[in-house]
C-alpha atoms as a PDB file:
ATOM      1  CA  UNK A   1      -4.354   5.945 -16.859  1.00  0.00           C
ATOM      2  CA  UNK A   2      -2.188   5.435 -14.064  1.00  0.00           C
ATOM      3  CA  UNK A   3       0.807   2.234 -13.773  1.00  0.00           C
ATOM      4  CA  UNK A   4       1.500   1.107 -10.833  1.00  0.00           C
ATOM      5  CA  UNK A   5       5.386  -0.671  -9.550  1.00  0.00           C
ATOM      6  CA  UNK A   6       6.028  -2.086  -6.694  1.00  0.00           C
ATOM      7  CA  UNK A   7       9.323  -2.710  -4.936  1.00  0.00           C
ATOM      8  CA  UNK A   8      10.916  -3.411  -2.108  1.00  0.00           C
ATOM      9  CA  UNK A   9       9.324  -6.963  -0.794  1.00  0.00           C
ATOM     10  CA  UNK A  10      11.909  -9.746   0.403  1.00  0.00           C
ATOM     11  CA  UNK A  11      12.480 -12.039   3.151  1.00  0.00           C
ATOM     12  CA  UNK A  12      12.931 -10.366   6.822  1.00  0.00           C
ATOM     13  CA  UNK A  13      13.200 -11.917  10.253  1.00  0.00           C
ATOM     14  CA  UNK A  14      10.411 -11.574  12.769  1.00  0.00           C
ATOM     15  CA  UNK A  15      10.780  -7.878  14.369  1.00  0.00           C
ATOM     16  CA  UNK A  16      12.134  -6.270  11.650  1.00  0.00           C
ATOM     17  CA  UNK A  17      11.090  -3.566   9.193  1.00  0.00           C
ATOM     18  CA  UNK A  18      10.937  -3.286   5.261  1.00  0.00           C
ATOM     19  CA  UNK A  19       9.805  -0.278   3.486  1.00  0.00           C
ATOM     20  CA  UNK A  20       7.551  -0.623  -0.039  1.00  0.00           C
ATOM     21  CA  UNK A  21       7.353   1.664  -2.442  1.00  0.00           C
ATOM     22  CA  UNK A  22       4.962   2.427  -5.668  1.00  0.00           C
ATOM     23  CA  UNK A  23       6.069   4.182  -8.348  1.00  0.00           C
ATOM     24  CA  UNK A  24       3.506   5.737 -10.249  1.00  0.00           C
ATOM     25  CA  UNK A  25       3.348   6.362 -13.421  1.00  0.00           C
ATOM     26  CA  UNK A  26       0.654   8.896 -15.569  1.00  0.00           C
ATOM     27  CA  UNK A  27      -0.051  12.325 -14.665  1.00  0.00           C
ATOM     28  CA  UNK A  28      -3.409  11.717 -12.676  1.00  0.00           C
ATOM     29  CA  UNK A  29      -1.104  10.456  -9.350  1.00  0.00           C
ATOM     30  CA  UNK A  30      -1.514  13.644  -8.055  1.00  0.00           C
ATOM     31  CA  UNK A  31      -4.868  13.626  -7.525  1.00  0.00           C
ATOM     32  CA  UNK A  32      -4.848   9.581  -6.997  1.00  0.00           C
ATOM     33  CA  UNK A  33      -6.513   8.327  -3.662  1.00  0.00           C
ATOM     34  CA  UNK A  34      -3.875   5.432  -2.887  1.00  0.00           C
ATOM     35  CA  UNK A  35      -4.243   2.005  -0.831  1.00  0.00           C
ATOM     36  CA  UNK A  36      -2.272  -0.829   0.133  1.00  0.00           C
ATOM     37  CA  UNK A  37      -3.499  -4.234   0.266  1.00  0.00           C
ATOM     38  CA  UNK A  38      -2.375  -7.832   0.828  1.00  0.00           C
ATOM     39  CA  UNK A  39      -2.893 -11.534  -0.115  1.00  0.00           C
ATOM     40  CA  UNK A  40      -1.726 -14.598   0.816  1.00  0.00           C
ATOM     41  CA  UNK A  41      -2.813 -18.360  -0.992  1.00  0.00           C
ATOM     42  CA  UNK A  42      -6.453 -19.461  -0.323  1.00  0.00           C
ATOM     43  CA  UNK A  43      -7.073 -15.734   0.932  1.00  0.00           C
ATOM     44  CA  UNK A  44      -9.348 -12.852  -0.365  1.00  0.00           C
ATOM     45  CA  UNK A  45      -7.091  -9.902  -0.639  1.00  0.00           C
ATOM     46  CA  UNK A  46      -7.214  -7.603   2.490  1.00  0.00           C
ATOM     47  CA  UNK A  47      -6.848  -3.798   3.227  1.00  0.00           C
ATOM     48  CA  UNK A  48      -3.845  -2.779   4.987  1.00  0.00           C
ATOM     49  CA  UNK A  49      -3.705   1.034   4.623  1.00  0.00           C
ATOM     50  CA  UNK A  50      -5.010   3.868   2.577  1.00  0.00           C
ATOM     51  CA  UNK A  51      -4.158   7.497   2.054  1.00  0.00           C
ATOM     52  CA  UNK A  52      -6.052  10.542  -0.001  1.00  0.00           C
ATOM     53  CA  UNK A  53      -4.761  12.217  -2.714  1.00  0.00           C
ATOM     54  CA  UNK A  54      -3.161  15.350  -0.302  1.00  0.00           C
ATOM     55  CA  UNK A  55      -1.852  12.977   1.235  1.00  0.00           C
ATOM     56  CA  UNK A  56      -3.645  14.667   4.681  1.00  0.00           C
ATOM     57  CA  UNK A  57      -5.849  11.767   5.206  1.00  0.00           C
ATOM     58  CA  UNK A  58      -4.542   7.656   6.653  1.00  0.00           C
ATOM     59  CA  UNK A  59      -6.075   4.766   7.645  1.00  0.00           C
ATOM     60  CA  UNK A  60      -5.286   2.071   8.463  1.00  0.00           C
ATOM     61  CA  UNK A  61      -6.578  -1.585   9.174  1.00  0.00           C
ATOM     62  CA  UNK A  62      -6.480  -2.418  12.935  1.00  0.00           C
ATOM     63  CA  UNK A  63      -3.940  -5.187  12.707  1.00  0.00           C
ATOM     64  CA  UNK A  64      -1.481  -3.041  11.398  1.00  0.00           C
ATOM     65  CA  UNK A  65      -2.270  -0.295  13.221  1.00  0.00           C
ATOM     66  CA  UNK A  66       0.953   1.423  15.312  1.00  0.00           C
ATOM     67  CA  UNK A  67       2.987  -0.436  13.029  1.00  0.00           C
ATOM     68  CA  UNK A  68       2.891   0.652   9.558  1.00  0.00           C
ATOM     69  CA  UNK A  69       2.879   4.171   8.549  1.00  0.00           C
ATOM     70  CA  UNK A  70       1.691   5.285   4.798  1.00  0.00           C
ATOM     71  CA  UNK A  71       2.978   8.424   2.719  1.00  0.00           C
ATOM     72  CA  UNK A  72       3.607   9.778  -0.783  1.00  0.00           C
ATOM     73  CA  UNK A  73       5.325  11.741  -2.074  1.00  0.00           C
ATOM     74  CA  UNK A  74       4.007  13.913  -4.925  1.00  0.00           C
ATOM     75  CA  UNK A  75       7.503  15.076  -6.439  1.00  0.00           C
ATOM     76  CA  UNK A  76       8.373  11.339  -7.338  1.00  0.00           C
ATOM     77  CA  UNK A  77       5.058  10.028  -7.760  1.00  0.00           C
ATOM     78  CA  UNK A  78       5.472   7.454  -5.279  1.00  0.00           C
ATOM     79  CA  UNK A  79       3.697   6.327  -2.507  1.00  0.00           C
ATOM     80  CA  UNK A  80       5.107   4.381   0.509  1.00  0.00           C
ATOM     81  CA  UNK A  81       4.692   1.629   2.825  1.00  0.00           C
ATOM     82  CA  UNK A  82       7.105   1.453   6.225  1.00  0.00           C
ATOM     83  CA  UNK A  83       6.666  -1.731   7.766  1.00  0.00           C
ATOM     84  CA  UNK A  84       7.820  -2.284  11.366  1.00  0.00           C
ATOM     85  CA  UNK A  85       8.160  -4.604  13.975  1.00  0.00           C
ATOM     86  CA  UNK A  86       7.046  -7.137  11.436  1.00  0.00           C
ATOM     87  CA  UNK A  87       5.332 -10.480  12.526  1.00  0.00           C
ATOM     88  CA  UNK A  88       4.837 -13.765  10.320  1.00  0.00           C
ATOM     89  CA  UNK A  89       0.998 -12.715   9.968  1.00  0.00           C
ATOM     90  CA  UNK A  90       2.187 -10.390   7.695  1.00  0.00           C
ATOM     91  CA  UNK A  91       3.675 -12.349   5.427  1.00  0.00           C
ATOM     92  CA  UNK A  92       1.807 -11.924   2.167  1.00  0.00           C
ATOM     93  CA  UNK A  93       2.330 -10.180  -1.393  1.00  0.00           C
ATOM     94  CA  UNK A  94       1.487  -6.574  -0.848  1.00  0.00           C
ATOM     95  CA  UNK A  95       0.031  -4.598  -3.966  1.00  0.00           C
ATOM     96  CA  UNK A  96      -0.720  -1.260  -4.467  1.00  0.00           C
ATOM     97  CA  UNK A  97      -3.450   0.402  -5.485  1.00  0.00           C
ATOM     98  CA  UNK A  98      -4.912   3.534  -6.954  1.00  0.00           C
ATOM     99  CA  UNK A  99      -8.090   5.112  -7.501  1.00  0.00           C
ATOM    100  CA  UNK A 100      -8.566   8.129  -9.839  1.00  0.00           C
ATOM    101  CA  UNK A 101     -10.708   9.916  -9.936  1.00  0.00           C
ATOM    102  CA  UNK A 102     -10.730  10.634  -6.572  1.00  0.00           C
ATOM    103  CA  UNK A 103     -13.456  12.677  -4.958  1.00  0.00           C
ATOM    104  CA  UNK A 104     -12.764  15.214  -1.621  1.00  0.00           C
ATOM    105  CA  UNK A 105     -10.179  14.344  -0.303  1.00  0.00           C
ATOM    106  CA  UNK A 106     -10.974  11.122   1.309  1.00  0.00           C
ATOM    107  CA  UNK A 107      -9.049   7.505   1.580  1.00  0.00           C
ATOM    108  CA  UNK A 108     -10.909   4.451   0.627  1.00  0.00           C
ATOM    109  CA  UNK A 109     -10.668   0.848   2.165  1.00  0.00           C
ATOM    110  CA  UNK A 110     -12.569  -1.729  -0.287  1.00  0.00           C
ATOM    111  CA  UNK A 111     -10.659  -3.356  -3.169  1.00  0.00           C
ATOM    112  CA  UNK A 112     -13.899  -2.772  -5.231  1.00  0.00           C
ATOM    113  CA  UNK A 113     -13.344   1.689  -4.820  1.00  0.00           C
ATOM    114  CA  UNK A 114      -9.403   1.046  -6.996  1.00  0.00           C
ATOM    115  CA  UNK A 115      -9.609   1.193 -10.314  1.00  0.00           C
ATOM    116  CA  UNK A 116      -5.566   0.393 -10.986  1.00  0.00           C
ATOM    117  CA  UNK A 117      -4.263  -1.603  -9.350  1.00  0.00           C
ATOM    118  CA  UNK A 118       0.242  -2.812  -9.268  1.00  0.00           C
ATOM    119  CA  UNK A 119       1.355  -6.484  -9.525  1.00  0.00           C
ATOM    120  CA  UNK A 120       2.416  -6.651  -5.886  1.00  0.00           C
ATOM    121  CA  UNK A 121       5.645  -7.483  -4.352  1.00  0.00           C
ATOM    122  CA  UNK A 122       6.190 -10.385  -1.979  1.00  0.00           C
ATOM    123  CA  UNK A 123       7.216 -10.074   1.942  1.00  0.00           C
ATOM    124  CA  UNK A 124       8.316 -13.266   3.804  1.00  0.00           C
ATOM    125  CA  UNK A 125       8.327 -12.462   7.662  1.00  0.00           C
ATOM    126  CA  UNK A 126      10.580 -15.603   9.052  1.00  0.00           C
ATOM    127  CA  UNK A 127      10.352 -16.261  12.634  1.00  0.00           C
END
């Protein structure tokens, strides 16, 4: 089993930056293939970024591309989200997700590959 918390979501003017984090809970995070994903009202949730489990692998969807960077780090079971030069596109709740088991070390993009998934944190981008 693996719990998910987010944090770090609030309200931020056009241009700026925000970091998320996920805090990870369960001893299977290690080995945890990790995604980030978005919604916002009347809107299927979308893929913003993924990483595997060595953390060796990213991707990232193109319209975030150059702007946000994902990470983790292993020793506090935590996984990352820096957010810059932010736009009001991006304005959405952001939750974060995890599958286990994970197999190779690869990154995976569709909501349907998480099995856990966090209760998401909300970022306002304000023009």
């Amino acid at each position: 089993q693996v719990q998910l918390v987010e944090s770090g979501g609030g309200l931020v003017q056009a241009g700026g930056s925000l970091r998320l984090s996920c805090a990870a809970s369960g001893r299977t995070f290690s080995t945890s293939a990790m995604g980030w994903f978005r919604q916002t009202p009347g809107k299927e949730r979308e893929f913003v970024a993924a990483i595997s489990w060595s953390g060796g692998r990213t991707y990232y969807a193109e319209s975030v591309k150059g702007r946000f960077t994902i990470s983790r780090d292993p020793a506090k079971n935590t996984v990352y989200l820096q957010m810059n030069t932010l736009n009001t596109e991006d304005t959405a709740v952001y939750s974060c997700a995890a599958r286990n088991p994970s197999f190779g070390d690869h990154y995976y993009t569709e909501r349907g590959d998480y099995n856990y998934w966090g209760q998401g944190t909300q970022v306002t981008v304000s023009s």
